[in-house]
Protein backbone atom coordinates (compact mmCIF):
# COMPACT_ATOMS: atom_id res chain seq x y z
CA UNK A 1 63.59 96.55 -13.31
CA UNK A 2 62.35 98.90 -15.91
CA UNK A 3 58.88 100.13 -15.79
CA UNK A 4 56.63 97.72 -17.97
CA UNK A 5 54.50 99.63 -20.97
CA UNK A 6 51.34 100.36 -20.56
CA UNK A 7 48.71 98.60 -22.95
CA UNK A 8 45.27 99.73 -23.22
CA UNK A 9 43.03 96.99 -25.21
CA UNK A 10 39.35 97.62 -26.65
CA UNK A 11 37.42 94.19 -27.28
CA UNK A 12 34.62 95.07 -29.63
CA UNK A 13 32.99 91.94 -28.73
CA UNK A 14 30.27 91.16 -31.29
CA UNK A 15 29.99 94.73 -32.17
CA UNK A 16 30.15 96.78 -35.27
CA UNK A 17 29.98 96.12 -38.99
CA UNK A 18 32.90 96.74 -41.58
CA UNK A 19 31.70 100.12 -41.99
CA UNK A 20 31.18 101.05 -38.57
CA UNK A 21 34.51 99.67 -37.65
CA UNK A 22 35.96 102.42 -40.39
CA UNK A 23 34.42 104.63 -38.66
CA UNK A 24 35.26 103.96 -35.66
CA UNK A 25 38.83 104.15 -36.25
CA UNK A 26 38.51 107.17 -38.05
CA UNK A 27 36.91 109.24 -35.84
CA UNK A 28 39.68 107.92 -32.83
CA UNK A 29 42.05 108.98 -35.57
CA UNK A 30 41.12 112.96 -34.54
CA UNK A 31 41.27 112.12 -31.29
CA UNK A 32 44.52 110.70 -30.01
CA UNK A 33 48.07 112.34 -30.40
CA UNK A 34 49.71 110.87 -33.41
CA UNK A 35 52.71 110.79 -31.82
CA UNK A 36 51.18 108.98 -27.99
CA UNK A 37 53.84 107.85 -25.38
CA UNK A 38 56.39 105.35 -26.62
CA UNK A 39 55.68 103.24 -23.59
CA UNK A 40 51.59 103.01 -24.13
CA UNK A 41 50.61 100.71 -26.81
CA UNK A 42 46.77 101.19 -28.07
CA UNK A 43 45.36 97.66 -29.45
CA UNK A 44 41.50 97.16 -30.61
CA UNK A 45 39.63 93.80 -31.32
CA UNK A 46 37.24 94.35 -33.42
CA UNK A 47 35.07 91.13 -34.84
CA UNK A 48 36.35 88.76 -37.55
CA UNK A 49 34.47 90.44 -40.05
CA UNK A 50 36.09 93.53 -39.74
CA UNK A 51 39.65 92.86 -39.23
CA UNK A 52 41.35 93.43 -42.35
CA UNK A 53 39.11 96.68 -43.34
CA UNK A 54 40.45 97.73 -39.89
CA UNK A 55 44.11 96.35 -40.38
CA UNK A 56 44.44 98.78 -43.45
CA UNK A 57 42.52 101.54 -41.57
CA UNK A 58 45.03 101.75 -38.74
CA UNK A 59 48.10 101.11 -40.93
CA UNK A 60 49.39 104.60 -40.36
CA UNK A 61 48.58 104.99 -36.55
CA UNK A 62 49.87 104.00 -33.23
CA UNK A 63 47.28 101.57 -33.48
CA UNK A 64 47.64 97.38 -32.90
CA UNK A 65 44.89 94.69 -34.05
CA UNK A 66 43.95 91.60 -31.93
CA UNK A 67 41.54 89.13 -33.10
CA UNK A 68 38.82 88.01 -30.39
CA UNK A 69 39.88 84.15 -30.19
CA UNK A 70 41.30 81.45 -32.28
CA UNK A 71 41.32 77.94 -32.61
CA UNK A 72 45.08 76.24 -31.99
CA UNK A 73 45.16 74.15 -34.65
CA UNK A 74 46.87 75.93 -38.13
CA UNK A 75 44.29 74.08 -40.59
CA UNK A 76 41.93 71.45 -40.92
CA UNK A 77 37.90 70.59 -40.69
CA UNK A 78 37.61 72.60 -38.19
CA UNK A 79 33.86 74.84 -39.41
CA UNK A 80 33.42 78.09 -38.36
CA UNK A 81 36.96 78.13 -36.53
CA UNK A 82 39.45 80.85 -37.65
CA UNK A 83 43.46 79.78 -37.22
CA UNK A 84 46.40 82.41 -35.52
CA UNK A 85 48.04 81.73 -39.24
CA UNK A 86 44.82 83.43 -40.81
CA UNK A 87 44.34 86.28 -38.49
CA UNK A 88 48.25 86.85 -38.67
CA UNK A 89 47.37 87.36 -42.39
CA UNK A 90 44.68 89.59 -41.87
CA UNK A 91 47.00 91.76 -39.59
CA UNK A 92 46.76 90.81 -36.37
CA UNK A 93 49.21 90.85 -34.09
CA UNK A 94 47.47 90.06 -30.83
CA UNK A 95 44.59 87.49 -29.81
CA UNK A 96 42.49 87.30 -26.76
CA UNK A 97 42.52 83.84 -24.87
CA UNK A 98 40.46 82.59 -22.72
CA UNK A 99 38.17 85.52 -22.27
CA UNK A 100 35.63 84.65 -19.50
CA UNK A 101 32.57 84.77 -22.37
CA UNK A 102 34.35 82.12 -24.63
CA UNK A 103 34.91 79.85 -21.29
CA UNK A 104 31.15 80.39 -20.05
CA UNK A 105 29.60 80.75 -23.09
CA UNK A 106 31.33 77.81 -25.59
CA UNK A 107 32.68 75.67 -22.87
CA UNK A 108 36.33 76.88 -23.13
CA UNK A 109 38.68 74.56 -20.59
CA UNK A 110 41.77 75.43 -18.96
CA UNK A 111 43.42 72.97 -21.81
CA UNK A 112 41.71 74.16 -24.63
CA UNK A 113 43.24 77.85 -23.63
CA UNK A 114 46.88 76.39 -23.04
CA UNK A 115 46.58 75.03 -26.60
CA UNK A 116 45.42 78.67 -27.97
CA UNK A 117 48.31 80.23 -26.01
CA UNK A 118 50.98 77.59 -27.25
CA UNK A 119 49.86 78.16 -31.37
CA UNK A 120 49.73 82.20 -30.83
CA UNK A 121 53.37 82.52 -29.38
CA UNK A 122 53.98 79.41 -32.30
CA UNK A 123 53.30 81.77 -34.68
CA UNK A 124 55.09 84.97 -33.17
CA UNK A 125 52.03 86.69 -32.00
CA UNK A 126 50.87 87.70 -28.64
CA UNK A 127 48.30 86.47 -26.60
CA UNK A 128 46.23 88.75 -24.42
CA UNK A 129 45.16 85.64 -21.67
CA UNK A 130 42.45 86.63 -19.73
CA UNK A 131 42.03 84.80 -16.34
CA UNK A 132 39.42 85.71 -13.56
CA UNK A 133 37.18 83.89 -10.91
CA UNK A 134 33.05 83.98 -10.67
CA UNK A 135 31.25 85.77 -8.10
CA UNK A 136 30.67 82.61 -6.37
CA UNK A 137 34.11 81.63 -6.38
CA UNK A 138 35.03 85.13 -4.53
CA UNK A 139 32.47 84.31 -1.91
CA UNK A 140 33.64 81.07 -0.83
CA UNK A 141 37.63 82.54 -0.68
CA UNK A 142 38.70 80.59 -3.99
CA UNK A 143 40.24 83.79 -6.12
CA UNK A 144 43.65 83.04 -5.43
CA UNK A 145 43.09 79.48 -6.28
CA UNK A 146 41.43 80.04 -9.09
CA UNK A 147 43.56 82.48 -10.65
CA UNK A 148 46.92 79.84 -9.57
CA UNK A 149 44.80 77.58 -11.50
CA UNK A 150 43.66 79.16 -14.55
CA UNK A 151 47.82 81.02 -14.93
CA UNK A 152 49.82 77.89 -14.49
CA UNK A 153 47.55 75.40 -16.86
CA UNK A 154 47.70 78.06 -19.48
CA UNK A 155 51.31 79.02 -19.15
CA UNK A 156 52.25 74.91 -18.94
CA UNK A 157 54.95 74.50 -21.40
CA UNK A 158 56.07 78.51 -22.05
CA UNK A 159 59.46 79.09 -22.10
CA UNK A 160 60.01 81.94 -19.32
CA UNK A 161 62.47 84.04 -22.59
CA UNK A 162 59.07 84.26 -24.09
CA UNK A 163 57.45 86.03 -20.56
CA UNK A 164 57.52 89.18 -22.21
CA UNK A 165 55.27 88.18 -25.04
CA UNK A 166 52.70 87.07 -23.08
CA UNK A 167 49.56 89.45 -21.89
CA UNK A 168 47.92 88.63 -18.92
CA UNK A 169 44.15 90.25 -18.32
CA UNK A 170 42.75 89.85 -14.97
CA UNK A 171 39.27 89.89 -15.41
CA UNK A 172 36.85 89.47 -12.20
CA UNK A 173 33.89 87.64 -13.89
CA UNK A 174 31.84 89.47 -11.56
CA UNK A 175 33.01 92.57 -12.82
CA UNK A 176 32.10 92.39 -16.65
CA UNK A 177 29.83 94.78 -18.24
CA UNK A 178 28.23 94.90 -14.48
CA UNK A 179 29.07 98.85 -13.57
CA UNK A 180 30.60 97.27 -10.38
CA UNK A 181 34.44 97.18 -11.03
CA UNK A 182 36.87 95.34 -8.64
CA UNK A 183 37.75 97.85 -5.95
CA UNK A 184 41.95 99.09 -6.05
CA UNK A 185 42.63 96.86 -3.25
CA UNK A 186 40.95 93.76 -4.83
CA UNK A 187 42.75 94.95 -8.23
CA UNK A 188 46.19 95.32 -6.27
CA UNK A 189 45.73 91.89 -4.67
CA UNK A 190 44.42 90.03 -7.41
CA UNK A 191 47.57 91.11 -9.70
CA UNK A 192 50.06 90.50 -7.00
CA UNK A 193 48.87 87.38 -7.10
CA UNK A 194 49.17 87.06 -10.43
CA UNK A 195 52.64 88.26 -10.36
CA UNK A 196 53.68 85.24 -7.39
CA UNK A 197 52.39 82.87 -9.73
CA UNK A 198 54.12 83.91 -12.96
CA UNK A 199 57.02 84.22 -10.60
CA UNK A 200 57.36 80.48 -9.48
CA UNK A 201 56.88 79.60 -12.68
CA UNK A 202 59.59 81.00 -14.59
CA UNK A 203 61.60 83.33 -12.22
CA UNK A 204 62.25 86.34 -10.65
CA UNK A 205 63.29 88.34 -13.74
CA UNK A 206 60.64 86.74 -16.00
CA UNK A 207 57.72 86.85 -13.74
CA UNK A 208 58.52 90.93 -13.67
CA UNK A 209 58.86 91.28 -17.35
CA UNK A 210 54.83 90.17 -17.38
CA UNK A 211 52.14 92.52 -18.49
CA UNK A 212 49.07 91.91 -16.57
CA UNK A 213 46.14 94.22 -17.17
CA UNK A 214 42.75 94.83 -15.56
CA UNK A 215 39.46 94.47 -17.11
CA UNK A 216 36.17 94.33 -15.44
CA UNK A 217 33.61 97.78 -16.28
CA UNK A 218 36.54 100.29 -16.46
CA UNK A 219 35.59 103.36 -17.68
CA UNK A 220 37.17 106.86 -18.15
CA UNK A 221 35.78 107.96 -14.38
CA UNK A 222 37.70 104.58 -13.23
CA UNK A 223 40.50 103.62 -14.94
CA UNK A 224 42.96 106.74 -13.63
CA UNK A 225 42.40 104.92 -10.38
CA UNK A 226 43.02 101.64 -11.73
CA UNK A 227 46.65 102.55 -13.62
CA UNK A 228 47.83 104.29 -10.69
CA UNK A 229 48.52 100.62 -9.22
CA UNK A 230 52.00 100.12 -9.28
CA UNK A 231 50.91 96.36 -9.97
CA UNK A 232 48.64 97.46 -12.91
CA UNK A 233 50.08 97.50 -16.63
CA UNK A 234 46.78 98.37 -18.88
CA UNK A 235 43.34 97.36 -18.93
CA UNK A 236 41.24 95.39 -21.60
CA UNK A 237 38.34 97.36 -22.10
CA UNK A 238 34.46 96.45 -22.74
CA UNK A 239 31.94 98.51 -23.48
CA UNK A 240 33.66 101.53 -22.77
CA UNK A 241 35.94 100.73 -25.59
CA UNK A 242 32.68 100.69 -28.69
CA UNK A 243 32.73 104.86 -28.40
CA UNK A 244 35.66 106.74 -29.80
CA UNK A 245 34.95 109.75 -27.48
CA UNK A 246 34.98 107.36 -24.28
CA UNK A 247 37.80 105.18 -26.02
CA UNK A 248 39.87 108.12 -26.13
CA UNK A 249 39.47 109.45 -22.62
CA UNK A 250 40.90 106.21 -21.47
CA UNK A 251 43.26 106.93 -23.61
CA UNK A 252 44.24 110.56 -22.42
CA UNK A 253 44.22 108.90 -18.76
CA UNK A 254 47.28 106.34 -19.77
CA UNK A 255 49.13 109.20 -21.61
CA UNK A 256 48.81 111.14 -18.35
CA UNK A 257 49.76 107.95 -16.15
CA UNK A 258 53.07 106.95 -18.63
């Protein structure tokens, strides 16, 4: 089996303004190679606000745009929701699912995200899915089951020929924005898991085609450690991901790990 790309994802979150975003990208502009590694793909989120000022920013850099959510249905009276058919107009070729935030935050379910997933491959984009258990849930020896769980509700219905257009983000809820990252072994574990599931789901040759990536307070001390995990194919970053300098050492680190 060929080695799977590396993708390295910065979610903005609800961070930076149109012109900030410019800047942003502008700056990271002097800062990567313009020519990176053919197998690392670079992909920011930045807010809804700021997604077609960015789309046009990046248009001449190894750059890729994801949108932060969206709702599953193409149209309709649906206020304040954004559809994948807008934010494929706006540029986008990616959109987080499922992040832990939207789930704890706006009462995302397990079939709410299986309906996101289903209307972003409908509309030939990919969707980063991000799946990850609580703190709690760790404690009591449910990660496994949780992460079965969250994969296999969200995957219900995907044809295993689309495996490869899926993204799968492994996010410890613990972890988030909490300067305590998953250790390597819990990483490795968690993503072989991952991997079993996708697996028995749609095959041996499918379930290896499947990008899963970590995310949970990586950082450019950390994530070196992280992608040299044979089971690790990116990371979706957090905070680390709003500076261009620190953005860009991540960077460096997957160039160095392709």
């Amino acid at each position: 089996m060929a080695q799977r790309p590396l993708l390295i994802v910065g979610n903005w979150k609800m961070h930076k303004n149109i012109s900030e975003a410019l800047d942003f990208v502008q700056q990271l502009a002097g800062l990567v190679p313009k020519t990176p590694p053919s197998n690392v793909t670079i992909i920011i989120a930045p807010p809804f606000t700021a997604l077609a000022a960015a789309a046009t920013a990046i248009t001449s850099l190894p750059i890729g745009l994801a949108a932060q959510n969206a709702h599953w249905e193409d149209l309709g009276a649906f206020t304040g929701e954004i559809s994948v058919p807008m934010l494929k107009d706006a540029g986008c070729r990616y959109v987080i699912v499922g992040h832990s935030e939207r789930r704890r935050y706006f009462g995302e379910t397990d079939a709410m995200v299986k309906k996101k997933v289903a209307a972003v491959l409908r509309h030939g984009l990919r969707p980063i899915l991000c799946i990850g258990e609580t703190g709690e849930q760790r404690s009591n020896g449910q990660t496994e089951q949780v992460l079965s769980g969250q994969l296999t509700e969200a995957l219900a219905g995907v044809e295993k020929d689309r495996a490869a257009d899926v993204v799968v983000a492994y996010e410890p809820v613990w972890a988030i924005g909490s300067g305590r990252p998953a250790t390597a072994e819990q990483a490795r574990d968690a993503h072989r898991h991952i991997r079993a599931t996708a697996t028995a789901l749609w095959g041996q040759d499918a379930g290896e085609r499947l990008p899963i990536l970590y995310g949970g307070s990586v950082t450019p001390d950390n994530i070196g450690e992280f992608l040299a995990l044979r089971e690790v194919d990116g990371a979706l970053i957090g905070g680390a991901c709003l500076d261009p300098a620190q953005f860009a050492k991540i960077l460096a680190v997957a160039h160095t790990n392709s």
